[in-house]
PDBML (XML) file of the C-alpha atoms, coordinates in Angstrom:
<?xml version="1.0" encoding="UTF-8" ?>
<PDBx:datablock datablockName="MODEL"
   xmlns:PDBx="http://pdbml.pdb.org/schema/pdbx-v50.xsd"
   xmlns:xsi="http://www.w3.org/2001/XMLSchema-instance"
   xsi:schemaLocation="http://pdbml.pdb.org/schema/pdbx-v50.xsd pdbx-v50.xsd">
   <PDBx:atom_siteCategory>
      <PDBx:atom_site id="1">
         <PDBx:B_iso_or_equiv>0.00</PDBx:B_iso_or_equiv>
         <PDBx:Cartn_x>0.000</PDBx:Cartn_x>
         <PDBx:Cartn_y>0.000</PDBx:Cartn_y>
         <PDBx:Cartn_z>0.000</PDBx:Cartn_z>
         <PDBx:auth_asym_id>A</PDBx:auth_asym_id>
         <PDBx:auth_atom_id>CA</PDBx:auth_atom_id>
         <PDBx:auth_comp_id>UNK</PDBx:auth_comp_id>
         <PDBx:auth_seq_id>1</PDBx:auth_seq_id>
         <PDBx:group_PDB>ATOM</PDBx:group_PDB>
         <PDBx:label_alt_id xsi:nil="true" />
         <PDBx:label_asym_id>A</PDBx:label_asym_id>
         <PDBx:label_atom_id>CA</PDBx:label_atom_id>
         <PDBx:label_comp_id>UNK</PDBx:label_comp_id>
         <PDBx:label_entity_id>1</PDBx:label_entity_id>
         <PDBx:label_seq_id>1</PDBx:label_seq_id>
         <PDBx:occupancy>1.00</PDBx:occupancy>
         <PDBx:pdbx_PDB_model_num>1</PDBx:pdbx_PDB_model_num>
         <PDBx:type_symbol>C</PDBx:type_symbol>
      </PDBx:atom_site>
      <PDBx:atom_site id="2">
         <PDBx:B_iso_or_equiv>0.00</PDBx:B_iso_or_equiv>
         <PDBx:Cartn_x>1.106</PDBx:Cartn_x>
         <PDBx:Cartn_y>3.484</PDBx:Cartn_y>
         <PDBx:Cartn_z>-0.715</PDBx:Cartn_z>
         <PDBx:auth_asym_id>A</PDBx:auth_asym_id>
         <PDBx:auth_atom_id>CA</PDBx:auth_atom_id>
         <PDBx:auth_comp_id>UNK</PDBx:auth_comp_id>
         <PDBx:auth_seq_id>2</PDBx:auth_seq_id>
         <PDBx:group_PDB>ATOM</PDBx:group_PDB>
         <PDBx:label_alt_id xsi:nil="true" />
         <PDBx:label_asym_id>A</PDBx:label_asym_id>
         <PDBx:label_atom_id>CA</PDBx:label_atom_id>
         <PDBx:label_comp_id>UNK</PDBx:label_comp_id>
         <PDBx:label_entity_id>1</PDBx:label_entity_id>
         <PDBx:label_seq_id>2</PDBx:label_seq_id>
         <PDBx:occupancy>1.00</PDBx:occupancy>
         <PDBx:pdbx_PDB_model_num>1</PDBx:pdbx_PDB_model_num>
         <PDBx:type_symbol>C</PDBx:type_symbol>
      </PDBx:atom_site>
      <PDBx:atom_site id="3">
         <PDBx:B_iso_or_equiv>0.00</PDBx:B_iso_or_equiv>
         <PDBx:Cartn_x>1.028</PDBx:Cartn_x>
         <PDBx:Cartn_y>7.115</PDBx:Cartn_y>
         <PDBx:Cartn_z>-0.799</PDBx:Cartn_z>
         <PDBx:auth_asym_id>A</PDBx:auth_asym_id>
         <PDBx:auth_atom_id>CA</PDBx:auth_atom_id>
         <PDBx:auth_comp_id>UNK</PDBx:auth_comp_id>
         <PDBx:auth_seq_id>3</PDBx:auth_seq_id>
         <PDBx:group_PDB>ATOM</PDBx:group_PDB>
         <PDBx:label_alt_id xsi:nil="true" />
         <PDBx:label_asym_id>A</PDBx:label_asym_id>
         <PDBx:label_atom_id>CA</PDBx:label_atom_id>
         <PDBx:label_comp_id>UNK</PDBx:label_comp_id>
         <PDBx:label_entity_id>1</PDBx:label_entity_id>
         <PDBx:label_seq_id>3</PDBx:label_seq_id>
         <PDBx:occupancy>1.00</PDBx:occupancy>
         <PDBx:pdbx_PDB_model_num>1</PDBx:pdbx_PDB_model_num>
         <PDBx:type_symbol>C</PDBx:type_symbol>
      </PDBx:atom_site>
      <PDBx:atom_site id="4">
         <PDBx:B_iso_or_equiv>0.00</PDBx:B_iso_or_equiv>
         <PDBx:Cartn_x>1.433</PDBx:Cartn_x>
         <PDBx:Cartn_y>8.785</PDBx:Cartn_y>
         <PDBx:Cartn_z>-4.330</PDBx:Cartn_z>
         <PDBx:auth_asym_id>A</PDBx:auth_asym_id>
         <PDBx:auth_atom_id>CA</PDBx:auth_atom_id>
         <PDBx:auth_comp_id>UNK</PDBx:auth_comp_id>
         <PDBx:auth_seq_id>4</PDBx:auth_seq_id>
         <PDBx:group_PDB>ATOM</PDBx:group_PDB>
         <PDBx:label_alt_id xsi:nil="true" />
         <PDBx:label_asym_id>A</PDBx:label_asym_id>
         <PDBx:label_atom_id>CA</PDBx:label_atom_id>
         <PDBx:label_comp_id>UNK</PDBx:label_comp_id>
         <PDBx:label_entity_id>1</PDBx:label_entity_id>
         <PDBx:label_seq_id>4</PDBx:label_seq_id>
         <PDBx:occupancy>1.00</PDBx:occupancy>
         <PDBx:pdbx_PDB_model_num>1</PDBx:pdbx_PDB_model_num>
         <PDBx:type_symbol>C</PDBx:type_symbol>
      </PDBx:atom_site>
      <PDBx:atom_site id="5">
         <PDBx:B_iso_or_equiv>0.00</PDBx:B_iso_or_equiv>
         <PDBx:Cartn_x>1.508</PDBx:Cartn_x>
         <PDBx:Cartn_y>12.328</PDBx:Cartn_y>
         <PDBx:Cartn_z>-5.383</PDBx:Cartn_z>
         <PDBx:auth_asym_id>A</PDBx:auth_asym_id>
         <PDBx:auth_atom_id>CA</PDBx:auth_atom_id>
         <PDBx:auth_comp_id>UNK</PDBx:auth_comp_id>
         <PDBx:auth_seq_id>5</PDBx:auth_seq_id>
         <PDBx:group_PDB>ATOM</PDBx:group_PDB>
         <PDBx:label_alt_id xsi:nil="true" />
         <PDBx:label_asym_id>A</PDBx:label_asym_id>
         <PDBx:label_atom_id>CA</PDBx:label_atom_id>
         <PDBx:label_comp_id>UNK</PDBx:label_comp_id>
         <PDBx:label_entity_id>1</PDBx:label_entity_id>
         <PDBx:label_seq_id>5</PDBx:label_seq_id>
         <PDBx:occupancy>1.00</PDBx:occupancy>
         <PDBx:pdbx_PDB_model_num>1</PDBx:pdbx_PDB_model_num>
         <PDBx:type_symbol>C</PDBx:type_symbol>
      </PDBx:atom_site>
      <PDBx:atom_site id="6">
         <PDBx:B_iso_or_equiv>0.00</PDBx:B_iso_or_equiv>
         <PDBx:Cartn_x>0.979</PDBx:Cartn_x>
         <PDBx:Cartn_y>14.452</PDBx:Cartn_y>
         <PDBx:Cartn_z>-8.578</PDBx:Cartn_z>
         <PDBx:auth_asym_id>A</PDBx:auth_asym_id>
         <PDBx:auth_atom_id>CA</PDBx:auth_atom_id>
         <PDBx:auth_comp_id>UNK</PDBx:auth_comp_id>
         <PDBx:auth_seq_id>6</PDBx:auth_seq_id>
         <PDBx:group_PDB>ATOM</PDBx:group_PDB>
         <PDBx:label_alt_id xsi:nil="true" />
         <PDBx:label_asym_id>A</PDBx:label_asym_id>
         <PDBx:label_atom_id>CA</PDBx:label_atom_id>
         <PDBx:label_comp_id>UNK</PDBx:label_comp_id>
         <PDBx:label_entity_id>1</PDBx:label_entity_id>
         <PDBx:label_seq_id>6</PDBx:label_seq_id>
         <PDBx:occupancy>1.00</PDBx:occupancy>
         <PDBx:pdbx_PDB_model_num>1</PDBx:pdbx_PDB_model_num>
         <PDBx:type_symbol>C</PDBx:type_symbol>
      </PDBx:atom_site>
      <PDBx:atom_site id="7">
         <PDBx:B_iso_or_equiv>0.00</PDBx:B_iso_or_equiv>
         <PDBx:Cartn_x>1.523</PDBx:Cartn_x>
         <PDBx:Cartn_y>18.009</PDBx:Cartn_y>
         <PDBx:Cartn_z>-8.494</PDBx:Cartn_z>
         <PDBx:auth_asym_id>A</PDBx:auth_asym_id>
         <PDBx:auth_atom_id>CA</PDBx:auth_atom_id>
         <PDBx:auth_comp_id>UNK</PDBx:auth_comp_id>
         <PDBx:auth_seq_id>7</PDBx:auth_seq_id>
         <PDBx:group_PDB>ATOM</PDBx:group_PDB>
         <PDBx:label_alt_id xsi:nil="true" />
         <PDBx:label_asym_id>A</PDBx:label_asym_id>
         <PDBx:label_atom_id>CA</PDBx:label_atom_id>
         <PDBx:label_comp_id>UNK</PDBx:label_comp_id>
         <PDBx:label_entity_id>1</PDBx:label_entity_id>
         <PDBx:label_seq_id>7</PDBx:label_seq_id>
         <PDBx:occupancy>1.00</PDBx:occupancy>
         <PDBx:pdbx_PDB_model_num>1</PDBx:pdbx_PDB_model_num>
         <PDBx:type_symbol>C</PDBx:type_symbol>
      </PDBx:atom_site>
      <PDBx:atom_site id="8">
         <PDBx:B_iso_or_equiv>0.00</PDBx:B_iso_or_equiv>
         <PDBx:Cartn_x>0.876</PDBx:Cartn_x>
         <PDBx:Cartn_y>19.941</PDBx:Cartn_y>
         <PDBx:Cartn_z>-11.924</PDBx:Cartn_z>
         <PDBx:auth_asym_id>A</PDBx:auth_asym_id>
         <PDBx:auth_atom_id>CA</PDBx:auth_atom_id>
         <PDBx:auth_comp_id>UNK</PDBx:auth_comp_id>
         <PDBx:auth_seq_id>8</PDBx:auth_seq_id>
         <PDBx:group_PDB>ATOM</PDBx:group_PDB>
         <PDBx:label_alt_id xsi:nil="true" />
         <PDBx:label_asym_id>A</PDBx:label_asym_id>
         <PDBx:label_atom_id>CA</PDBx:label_atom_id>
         <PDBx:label_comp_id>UNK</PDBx:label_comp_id>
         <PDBx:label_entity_id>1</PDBx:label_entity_id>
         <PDBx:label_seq_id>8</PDBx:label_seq_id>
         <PDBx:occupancy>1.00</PDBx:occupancy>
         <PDBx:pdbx_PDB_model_num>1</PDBx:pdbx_PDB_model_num>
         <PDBx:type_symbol>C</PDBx:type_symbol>
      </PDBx:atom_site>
      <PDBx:atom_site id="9">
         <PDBx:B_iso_or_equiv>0.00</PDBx:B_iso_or_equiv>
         <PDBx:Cartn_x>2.760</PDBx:Cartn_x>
         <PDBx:Cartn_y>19.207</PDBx:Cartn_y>
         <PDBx:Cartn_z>-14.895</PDBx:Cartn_z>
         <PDBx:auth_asym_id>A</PDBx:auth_asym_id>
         <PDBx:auth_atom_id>CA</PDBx:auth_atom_id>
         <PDBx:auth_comp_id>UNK</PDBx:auth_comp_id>
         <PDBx:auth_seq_id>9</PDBx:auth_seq_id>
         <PDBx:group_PDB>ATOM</PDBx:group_PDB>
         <PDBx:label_alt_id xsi:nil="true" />
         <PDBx:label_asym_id>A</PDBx:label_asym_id>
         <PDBx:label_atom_id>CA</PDBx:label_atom_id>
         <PDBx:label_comp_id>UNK</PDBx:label_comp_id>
         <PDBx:label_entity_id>1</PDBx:label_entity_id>
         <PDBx:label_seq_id>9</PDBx:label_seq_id>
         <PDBx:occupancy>1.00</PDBx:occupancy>
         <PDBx:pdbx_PDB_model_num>1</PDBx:pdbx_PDB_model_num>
         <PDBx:type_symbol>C</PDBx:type_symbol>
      </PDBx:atom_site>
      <PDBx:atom_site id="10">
         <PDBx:B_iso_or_equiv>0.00</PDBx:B_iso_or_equiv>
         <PDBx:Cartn_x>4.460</PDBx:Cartn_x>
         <PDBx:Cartn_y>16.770</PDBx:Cartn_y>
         <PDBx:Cartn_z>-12.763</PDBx:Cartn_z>
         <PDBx:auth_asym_id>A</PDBx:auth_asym_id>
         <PDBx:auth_atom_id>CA</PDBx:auth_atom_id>
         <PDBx:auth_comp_id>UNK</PDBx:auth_comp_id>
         <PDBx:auth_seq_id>10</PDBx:auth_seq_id>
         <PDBx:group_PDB>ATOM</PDBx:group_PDB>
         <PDBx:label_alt_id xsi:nil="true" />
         <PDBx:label_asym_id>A</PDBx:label_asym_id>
         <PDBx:label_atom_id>CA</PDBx:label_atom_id>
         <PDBx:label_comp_id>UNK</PDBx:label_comp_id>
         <PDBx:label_entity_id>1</PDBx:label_entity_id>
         <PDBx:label_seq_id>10</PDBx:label_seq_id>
         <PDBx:occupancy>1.00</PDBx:occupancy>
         <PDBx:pdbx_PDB_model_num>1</PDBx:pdbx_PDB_model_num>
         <PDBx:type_symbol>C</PDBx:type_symbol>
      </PDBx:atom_site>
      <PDBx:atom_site id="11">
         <PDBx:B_iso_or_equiv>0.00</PDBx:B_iso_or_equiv>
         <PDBx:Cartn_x>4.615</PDBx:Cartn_x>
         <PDBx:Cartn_y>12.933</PDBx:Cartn_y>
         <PDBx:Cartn_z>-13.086</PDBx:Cartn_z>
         <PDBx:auth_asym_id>A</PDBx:auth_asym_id>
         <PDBx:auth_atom_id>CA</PDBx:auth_atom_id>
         <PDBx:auth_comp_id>UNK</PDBx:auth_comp_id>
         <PDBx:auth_seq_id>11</PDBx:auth_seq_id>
         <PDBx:group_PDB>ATOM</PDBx:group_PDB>
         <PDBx:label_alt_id xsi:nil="true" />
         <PDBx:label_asym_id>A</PDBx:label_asym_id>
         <PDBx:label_atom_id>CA</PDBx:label_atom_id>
         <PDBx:label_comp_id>UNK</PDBx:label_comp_id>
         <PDBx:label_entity_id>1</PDBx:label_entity_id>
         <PDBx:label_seq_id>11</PDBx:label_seq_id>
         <PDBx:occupancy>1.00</PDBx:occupancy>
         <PDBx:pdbx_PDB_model_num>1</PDBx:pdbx_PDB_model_num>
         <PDBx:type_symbol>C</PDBx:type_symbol>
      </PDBx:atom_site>
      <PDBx:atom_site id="12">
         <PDBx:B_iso_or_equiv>0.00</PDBx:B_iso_or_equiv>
         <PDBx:Cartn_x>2.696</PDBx:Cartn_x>
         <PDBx:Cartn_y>11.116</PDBx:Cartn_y>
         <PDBx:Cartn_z>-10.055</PDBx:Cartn_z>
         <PDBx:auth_asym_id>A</PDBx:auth_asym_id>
         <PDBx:auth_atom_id>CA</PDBx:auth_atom_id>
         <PDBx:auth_comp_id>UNK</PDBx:auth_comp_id>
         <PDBx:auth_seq_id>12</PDBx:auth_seq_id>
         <PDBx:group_PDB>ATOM</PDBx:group_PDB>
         <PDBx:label_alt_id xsi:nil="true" />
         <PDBx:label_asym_id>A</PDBx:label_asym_id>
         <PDBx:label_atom_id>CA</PDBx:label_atom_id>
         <PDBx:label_comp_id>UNK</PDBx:label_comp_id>
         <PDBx:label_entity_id>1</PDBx:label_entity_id>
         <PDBx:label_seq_id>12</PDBx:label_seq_id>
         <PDBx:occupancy>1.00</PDBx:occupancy>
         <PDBx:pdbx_PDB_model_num>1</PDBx:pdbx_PDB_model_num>
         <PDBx:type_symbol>C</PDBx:type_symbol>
      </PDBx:atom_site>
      <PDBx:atom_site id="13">
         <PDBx:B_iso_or_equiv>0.00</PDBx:B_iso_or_equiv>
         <PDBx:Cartn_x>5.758</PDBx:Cartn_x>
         <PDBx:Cartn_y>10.468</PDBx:Cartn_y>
         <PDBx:Cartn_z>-7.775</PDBx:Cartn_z>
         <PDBx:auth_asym_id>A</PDBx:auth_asym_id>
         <PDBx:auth_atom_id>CA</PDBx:auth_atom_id>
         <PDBx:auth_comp_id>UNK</PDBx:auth_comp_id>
         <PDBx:auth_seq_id>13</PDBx:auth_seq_id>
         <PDBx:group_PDB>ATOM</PDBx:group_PDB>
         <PDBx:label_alt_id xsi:nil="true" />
         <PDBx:label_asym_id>A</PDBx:label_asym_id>
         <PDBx:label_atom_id>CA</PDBx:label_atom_id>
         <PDBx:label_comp_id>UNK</PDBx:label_comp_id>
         <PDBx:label_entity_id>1</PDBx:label_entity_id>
         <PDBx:label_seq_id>13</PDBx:label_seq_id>
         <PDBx:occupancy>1.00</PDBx:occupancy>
         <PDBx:pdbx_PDB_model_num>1</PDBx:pdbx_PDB_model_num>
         <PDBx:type_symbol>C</PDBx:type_symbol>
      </PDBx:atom_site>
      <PDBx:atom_site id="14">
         <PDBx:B_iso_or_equiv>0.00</PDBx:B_iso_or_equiv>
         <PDBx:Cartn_x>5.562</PDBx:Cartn_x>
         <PDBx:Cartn_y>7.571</PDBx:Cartn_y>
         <PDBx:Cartn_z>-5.029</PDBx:Cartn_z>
         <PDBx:auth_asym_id>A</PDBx:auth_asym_id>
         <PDBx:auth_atom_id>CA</PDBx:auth_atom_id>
         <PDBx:auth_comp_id>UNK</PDBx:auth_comp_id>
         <PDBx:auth_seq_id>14</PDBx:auth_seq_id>
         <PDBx:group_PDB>ATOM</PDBx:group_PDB>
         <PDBx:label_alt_id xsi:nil="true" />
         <PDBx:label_asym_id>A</PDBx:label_asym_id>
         <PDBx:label_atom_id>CA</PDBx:label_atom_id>
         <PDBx:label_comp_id>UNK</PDBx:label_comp_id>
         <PDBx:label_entity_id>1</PDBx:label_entity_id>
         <PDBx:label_seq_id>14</PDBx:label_seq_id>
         <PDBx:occupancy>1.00</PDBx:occupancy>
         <PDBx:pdbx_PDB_model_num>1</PDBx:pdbx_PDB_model_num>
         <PDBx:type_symbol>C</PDBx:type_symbol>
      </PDBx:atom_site>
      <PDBx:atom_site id="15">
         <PDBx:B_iso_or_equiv>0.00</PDBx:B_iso_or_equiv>
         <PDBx:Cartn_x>5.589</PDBx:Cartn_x>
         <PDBx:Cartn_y>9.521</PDBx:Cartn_y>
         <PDBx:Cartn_z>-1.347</PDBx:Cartn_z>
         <PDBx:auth_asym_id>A</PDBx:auth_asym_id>
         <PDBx:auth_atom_id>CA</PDBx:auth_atom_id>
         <PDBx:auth_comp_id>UNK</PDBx:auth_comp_id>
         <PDBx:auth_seq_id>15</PDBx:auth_seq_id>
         <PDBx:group_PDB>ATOM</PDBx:group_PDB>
         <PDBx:label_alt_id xsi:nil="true" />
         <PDBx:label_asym_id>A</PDBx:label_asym_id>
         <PDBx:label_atom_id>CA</PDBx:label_atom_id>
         <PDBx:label_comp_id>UNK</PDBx:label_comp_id>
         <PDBx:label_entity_id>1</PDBx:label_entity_id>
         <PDBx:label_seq_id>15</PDBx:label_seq_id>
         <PDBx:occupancy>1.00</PDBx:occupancy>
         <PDBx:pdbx_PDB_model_num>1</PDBx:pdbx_PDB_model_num>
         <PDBx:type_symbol>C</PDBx:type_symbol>
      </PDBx:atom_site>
      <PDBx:atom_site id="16">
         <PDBx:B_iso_or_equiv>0.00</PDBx:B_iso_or_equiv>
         <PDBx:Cartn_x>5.520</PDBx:Cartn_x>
         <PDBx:Cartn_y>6.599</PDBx:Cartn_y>
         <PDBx:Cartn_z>0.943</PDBx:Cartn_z>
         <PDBx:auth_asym_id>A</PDBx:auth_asym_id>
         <PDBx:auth_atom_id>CA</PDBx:auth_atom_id>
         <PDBx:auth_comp_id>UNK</PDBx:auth_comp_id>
         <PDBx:auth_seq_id>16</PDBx:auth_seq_id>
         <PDBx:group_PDB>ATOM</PDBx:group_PDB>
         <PDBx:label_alt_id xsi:nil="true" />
         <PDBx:label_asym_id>A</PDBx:label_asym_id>
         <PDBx:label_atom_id>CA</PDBx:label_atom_id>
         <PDBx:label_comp_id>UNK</PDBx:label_comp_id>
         <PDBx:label_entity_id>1</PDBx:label_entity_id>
         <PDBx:label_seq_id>16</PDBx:label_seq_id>
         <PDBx:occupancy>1.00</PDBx:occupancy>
         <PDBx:pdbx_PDB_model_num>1</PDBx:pdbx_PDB_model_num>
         <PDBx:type_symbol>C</PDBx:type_symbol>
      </PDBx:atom_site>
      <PDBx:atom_site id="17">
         <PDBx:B_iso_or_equiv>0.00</PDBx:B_iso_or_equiv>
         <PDBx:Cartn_x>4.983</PDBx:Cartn_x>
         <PDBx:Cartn_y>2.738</PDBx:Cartn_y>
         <PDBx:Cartn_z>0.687</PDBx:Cartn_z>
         <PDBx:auth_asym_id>A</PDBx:auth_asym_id>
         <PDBx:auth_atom_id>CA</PDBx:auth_atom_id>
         <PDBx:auth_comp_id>UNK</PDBx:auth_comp_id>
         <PDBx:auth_seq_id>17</PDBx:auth_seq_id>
         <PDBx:group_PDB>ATOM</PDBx:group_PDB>
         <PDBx:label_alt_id xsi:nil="true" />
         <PDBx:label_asym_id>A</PDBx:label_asym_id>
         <PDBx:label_atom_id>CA</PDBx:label_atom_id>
         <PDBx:label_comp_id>UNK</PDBx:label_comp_id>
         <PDBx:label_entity_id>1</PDBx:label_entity_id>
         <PDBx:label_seq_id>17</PDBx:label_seq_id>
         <PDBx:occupancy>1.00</PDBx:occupancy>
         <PDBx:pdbx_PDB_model_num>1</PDBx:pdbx_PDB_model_num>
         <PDBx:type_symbol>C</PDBx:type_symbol>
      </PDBx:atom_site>
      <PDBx:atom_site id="18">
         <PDBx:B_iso_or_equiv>0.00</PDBx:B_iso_or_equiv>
         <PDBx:Cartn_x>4.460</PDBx:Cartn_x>
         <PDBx:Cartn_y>0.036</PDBx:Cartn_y>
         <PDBx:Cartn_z>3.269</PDBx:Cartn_z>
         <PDBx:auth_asym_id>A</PDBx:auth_asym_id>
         <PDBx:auth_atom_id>CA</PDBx:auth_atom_id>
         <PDBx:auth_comp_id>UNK</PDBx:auth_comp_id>
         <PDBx:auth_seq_id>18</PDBx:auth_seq_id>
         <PDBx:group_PDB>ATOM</PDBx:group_PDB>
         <PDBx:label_alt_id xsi:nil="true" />
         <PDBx:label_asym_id>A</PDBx:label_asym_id>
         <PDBx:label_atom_id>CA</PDBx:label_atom_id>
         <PDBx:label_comp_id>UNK</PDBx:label_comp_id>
         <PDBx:label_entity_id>1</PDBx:label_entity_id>
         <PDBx:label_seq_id>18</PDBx:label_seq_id>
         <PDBx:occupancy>1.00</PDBx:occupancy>
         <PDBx:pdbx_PDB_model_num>1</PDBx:pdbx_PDB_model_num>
         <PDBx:type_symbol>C</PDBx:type_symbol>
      </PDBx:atom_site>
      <PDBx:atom_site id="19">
         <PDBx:B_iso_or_equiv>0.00</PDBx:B_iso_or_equiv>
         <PDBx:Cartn_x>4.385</PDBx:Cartn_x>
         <PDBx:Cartn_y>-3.592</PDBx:Cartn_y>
         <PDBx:Cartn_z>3.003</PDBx:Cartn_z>
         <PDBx:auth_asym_id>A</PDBx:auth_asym_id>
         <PDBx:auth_atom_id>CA</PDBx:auth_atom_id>
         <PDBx:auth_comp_id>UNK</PDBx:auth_comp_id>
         <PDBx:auth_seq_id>19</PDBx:auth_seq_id>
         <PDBx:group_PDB>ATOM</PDBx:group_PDB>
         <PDBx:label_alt_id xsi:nil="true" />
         <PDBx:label_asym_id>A</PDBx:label_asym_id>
         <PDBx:label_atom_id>CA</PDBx:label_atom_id>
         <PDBx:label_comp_id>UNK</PDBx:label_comp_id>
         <PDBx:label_entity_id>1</PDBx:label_entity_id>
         <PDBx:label_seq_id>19</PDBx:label_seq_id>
         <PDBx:occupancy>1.00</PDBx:occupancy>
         <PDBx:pdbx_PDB_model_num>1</PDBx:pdbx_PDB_model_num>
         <PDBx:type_symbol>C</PDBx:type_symbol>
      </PDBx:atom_site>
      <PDBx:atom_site id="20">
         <PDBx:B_iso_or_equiv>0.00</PDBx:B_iso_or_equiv>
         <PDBx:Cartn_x>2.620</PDBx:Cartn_x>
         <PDBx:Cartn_y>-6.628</PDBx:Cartn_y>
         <PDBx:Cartn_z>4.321</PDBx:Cartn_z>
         <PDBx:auth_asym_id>A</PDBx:auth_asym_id>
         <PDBx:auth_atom_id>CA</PDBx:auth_atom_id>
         <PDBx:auth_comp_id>UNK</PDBx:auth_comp_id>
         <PDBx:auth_seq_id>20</PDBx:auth_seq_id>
         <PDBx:group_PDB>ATOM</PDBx:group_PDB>
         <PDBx:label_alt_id xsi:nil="true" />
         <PDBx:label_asym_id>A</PDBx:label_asym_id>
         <PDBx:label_atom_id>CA</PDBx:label_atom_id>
         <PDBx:label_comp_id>UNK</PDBx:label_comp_id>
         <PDBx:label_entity_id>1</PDBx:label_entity_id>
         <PDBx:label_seq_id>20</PDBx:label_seq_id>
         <PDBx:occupancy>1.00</PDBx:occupancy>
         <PDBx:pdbx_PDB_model_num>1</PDBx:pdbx_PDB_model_num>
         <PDBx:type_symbol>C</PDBx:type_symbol>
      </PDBx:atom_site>
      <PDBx:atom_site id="21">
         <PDBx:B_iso_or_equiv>0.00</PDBx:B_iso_or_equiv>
         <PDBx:Cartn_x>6.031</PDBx:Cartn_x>
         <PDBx:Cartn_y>-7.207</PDBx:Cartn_y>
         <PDBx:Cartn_z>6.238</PDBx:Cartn_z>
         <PDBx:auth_asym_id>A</PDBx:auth_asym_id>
         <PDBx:auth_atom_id>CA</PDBx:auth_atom_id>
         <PDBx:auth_comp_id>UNK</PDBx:auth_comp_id>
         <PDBx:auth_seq_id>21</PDBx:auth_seq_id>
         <PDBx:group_PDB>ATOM</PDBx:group_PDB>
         <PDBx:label_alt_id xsi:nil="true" />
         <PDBx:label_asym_id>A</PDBx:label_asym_id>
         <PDBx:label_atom_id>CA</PDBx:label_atom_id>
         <PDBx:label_comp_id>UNK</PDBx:label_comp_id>
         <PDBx:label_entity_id>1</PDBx:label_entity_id>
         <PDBx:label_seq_id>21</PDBx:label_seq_id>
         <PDBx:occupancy>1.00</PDBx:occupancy>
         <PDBx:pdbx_PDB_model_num>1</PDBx:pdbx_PDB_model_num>
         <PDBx:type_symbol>C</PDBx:type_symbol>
      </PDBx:atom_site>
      <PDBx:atom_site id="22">
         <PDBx:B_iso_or_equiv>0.00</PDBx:B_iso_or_equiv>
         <PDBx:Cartn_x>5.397</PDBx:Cartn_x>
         <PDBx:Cartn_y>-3.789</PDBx:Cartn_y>
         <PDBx:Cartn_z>7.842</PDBx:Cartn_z>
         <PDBx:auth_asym_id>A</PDBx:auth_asym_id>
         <PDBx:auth_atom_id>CA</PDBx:auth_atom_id>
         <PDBx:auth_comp_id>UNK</PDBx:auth_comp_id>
         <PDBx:auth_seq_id>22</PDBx:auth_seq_id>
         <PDBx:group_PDB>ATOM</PDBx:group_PDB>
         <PDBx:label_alt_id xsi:nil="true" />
         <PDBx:label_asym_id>A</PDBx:label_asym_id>
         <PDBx:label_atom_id>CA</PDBx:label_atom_id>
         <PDBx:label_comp_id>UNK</PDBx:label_comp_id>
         <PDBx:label_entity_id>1</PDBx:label_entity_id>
         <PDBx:label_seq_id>22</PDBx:label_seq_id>
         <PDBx:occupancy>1.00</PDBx:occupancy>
         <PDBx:pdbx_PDB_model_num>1</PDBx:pdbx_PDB_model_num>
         <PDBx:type_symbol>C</PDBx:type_symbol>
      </PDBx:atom_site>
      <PDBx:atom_site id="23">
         <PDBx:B_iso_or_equiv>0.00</PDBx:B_iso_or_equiv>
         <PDBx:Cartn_x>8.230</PDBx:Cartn_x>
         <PDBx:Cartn_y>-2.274</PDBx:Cartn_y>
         <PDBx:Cartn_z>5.792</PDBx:Cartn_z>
         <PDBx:auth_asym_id>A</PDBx:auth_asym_id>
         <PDBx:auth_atom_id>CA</PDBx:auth_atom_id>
         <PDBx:auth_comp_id>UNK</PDBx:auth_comp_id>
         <PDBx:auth_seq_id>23</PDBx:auth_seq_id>
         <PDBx:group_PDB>ATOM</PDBx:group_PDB>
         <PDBx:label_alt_id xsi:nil="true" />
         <PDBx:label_asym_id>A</PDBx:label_asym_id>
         <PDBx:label_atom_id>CA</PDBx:label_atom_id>
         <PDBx:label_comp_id>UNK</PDBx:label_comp_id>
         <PDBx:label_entity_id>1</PDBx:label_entity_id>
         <PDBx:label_seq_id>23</PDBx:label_seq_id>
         <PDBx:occupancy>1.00</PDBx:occupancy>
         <PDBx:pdbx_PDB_model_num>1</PDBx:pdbx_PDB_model_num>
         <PDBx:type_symbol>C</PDBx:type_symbol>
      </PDBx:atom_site>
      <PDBx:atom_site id="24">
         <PDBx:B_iso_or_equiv>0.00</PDBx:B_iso_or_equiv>
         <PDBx:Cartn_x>8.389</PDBx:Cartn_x>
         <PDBx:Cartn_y>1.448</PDBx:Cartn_y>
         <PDBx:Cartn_z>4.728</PDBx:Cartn_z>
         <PDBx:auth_asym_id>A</PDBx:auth_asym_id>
         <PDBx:auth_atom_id>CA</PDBx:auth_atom_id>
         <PDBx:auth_comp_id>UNK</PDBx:auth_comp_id>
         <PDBx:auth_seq_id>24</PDBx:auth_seq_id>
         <PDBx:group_PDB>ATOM</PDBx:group_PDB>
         <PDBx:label_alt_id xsi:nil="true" />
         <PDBx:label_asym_id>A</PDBx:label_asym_id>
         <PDBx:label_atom_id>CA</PDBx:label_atom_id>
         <PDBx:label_comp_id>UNK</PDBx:label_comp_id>
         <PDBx:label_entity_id>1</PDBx:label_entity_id>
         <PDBx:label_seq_id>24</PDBx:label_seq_id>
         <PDBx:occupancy>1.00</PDBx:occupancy>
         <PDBx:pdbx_PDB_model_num>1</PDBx:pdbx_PDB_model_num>
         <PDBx:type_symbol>C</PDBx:type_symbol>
      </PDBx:atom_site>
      <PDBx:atom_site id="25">
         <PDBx:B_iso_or_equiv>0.00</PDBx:B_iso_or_equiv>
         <PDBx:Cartn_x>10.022</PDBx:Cartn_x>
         <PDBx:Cartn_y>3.629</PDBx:Cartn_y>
         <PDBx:Cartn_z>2.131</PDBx:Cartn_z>
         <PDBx:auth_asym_id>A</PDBx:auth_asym_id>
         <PDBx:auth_atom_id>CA</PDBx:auth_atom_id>
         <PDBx:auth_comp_id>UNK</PDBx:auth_comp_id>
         <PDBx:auth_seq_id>25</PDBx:auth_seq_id>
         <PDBx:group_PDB>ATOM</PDBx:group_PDB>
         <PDBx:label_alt_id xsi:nil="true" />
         <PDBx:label_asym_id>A</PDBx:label_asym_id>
         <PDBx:label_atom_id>CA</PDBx:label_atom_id>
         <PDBx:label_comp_id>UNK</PDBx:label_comp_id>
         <PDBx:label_entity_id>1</PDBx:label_entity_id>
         <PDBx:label_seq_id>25</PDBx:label_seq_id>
         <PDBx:occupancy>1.00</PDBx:occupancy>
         <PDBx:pdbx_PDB_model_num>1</PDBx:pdbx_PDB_model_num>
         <PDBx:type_symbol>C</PDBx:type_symbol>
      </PDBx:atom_site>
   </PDBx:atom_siteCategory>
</PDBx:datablock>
């Protein structure tokens, strides 16, 4: 599961994930 973001004329960028093992980027 995860966060994304997409300002204008900006490609959707990944702002935070998290796993099923409880990891997070």
């Amino acid at each position: 599961m995860g966060w994304y973001r997409q300002a204008p004329g900006k490609e959707r960028e990944l702002v935070a994930g998290i796993t099923s093992f409880g990891i997070t980027n």
